[in-house]
C-alpha atoms as a PDB file:
ATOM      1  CA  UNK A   1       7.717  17.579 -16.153  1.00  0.00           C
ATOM      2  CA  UNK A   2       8.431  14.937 -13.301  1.00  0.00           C
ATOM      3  CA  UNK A   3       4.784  14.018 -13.023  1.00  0.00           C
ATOM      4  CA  UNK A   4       4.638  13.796 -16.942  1.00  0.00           C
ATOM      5  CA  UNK A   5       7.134  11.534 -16.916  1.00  0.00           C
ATOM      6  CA  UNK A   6       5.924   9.280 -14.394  1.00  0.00           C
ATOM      7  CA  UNK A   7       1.958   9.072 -15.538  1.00  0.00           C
ATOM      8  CA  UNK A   8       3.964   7.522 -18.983  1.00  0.00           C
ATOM      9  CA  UNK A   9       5.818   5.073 -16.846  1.00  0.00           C
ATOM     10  CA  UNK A  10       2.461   3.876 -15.090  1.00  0.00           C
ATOM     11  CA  UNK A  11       1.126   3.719 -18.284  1.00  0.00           C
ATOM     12  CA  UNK A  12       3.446   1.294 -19.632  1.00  0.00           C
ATOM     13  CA  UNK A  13       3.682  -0.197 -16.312  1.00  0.00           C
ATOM     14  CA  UNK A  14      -0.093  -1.155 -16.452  1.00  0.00           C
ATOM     15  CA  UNK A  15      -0.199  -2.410 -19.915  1.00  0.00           C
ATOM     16  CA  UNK A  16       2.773  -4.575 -19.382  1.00  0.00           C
ATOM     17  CA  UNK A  17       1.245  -6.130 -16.389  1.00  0.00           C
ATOM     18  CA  UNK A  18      -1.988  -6.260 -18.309  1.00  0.00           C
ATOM     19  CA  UNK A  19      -0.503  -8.047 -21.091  1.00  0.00           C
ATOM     20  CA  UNK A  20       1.194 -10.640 -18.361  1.00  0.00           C
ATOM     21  CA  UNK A  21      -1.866 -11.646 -16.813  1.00  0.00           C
ATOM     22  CA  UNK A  22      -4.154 -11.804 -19.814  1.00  0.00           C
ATOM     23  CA  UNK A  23      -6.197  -8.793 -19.983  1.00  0.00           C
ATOM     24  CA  UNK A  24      -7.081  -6.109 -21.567  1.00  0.00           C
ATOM     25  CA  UNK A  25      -3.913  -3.922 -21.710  1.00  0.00           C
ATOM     26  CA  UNK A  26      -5.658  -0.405 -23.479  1.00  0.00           C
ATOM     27  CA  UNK A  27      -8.159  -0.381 -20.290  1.00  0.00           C
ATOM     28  CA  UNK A  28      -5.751  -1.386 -17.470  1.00  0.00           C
ATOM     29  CA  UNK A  29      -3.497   1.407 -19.004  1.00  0.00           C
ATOM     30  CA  UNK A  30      -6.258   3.792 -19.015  1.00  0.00           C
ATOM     31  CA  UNK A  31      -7.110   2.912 -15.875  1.00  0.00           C
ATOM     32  CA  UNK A  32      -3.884   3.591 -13.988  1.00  0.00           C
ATOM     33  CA  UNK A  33      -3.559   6.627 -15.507  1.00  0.00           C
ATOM     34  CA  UNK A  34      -6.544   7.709 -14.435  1.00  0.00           C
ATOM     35  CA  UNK A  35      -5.817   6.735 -10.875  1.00  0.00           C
ATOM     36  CA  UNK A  36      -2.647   7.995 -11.020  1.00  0.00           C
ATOM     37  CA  UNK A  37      -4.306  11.916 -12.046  1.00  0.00           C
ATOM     38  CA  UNK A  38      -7.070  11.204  -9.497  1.00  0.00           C
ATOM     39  CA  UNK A  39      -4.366  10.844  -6.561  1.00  0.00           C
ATOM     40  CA  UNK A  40      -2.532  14.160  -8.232  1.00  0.00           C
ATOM     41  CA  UNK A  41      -5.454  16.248  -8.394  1.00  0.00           C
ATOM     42  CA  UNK A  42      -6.606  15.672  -5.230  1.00  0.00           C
ATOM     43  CA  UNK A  43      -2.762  15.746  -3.457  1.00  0.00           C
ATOM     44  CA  UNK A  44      -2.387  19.137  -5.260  1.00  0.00           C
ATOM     45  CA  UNK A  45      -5.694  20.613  -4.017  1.00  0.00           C
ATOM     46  CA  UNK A  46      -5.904  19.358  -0.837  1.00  0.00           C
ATOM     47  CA  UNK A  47      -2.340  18.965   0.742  1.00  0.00           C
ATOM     48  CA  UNK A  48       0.355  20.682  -1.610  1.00  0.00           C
ATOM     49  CA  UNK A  49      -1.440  24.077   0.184  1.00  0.00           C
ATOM     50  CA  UNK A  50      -0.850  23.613   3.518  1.00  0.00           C
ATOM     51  CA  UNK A  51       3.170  21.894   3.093  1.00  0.00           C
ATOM     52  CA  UNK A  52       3.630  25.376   0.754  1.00  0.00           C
ATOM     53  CA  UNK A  53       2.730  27.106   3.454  1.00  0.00           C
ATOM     54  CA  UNK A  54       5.004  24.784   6.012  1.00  0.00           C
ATOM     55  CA  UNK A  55       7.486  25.048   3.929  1.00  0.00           C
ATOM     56  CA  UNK A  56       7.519  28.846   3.215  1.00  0.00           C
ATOM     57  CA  UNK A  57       7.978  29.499   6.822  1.00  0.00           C
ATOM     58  CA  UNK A  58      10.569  26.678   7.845  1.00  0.00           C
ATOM     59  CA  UNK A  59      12.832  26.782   5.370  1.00  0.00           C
ATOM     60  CA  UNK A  60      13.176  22.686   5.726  1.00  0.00           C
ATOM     61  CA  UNK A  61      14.842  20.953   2.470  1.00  0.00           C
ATOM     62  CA  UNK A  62      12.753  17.695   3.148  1.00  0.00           C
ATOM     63  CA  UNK A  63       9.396  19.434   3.358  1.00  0.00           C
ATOM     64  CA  UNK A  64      10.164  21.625   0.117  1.00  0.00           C
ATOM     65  CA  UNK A  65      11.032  18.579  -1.239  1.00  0.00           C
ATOM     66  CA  UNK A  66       7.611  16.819  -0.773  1.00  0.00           C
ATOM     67  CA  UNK A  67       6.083  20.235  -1.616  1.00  0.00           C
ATOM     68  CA  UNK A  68       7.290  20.045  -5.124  1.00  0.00           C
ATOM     69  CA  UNK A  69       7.199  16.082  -5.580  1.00  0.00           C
ATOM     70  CA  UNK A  70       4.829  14.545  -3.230  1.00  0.00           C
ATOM     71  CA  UNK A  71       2.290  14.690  -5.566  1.00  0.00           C
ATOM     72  CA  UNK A  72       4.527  11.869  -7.921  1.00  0.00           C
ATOM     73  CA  UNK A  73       5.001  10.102  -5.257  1.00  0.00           C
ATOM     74  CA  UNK A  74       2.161   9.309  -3.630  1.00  0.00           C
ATOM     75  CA  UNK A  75       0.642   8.880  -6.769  1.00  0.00           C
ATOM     76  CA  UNK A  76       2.939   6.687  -7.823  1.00  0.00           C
ATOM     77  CA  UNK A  77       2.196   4.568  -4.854  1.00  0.00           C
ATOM     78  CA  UNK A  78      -1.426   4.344  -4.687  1.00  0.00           C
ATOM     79  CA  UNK A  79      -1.404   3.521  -8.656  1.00  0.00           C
ATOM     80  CA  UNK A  80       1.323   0.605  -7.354  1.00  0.00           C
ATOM     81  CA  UNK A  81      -1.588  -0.368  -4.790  1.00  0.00           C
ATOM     82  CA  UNK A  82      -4.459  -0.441  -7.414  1.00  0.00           C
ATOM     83  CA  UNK A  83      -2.554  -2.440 -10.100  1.00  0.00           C
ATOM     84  CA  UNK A  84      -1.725  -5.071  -7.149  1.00  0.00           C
ATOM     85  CA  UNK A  85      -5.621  -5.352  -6.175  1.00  0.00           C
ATOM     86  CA  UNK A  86      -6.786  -5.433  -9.586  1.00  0.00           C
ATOM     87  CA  UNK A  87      -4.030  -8.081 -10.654  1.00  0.00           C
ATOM     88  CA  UNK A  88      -5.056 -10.538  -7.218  1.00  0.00           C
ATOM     89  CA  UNK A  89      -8.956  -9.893  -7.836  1.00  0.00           C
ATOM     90  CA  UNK A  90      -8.019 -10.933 -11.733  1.00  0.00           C
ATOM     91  CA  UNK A  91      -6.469 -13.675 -10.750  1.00  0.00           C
ATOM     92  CA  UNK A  92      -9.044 -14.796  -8.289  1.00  0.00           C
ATOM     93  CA  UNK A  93     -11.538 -14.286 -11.044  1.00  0.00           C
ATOM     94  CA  UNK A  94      -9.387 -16.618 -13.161  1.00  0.00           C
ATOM     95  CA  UNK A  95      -9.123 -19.348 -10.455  1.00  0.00           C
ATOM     96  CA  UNK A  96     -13.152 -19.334  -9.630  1.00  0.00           C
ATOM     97  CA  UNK A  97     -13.969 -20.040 -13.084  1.00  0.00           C
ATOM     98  CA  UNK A  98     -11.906 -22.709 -13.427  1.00  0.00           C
END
């Protein structure tokens, strides 16, 4: 539910920025949303497993914690990362043709 939540806020979050910088905001939503599932999928294959298993035999609140939402979070960031780039390399584009 957390994670469906948040994939609509980068989703609106791209399009908005799209929209401030001039470009296409469909695509650059599309586009963080797909980044955004790309860095879930591969969170929840690859390191979700081993933190379970940390966190089935510690017992540590912080670990469970990232167990259940780490996913969101690093998502979140690395879709924050991508619609930085993308917005400096747009307007880098912008300034060269100028």
């Amino acid at each position: 539910m957390v994670g469906t939540l948040v994939a609509f806020f980068v989703v609106i979050w791209f399009y908005m920025t799209a929209q401030r910088v001039g470009r296409q905001p469909i695509s650059w939503a599309v586009a963080g949303l797909v980044v955004y599932f790309m860095v879930c999928l591969v969170w929840t294959w690859f390191v979700t497993p081993i933190l379970k298993d940390s966190a089935t035999h510690t017992q540590n609140g912080v670990l469970i914690f990232f167990t259940q939402y780490g996913y969101v979070i690093m998502a979140l960031i690395c879709a924050g990362l991508f619609n930085m780039k993308v917005s400096e390399l747009g307007r880098l584009k912008d300034n060269d043709e100028e």
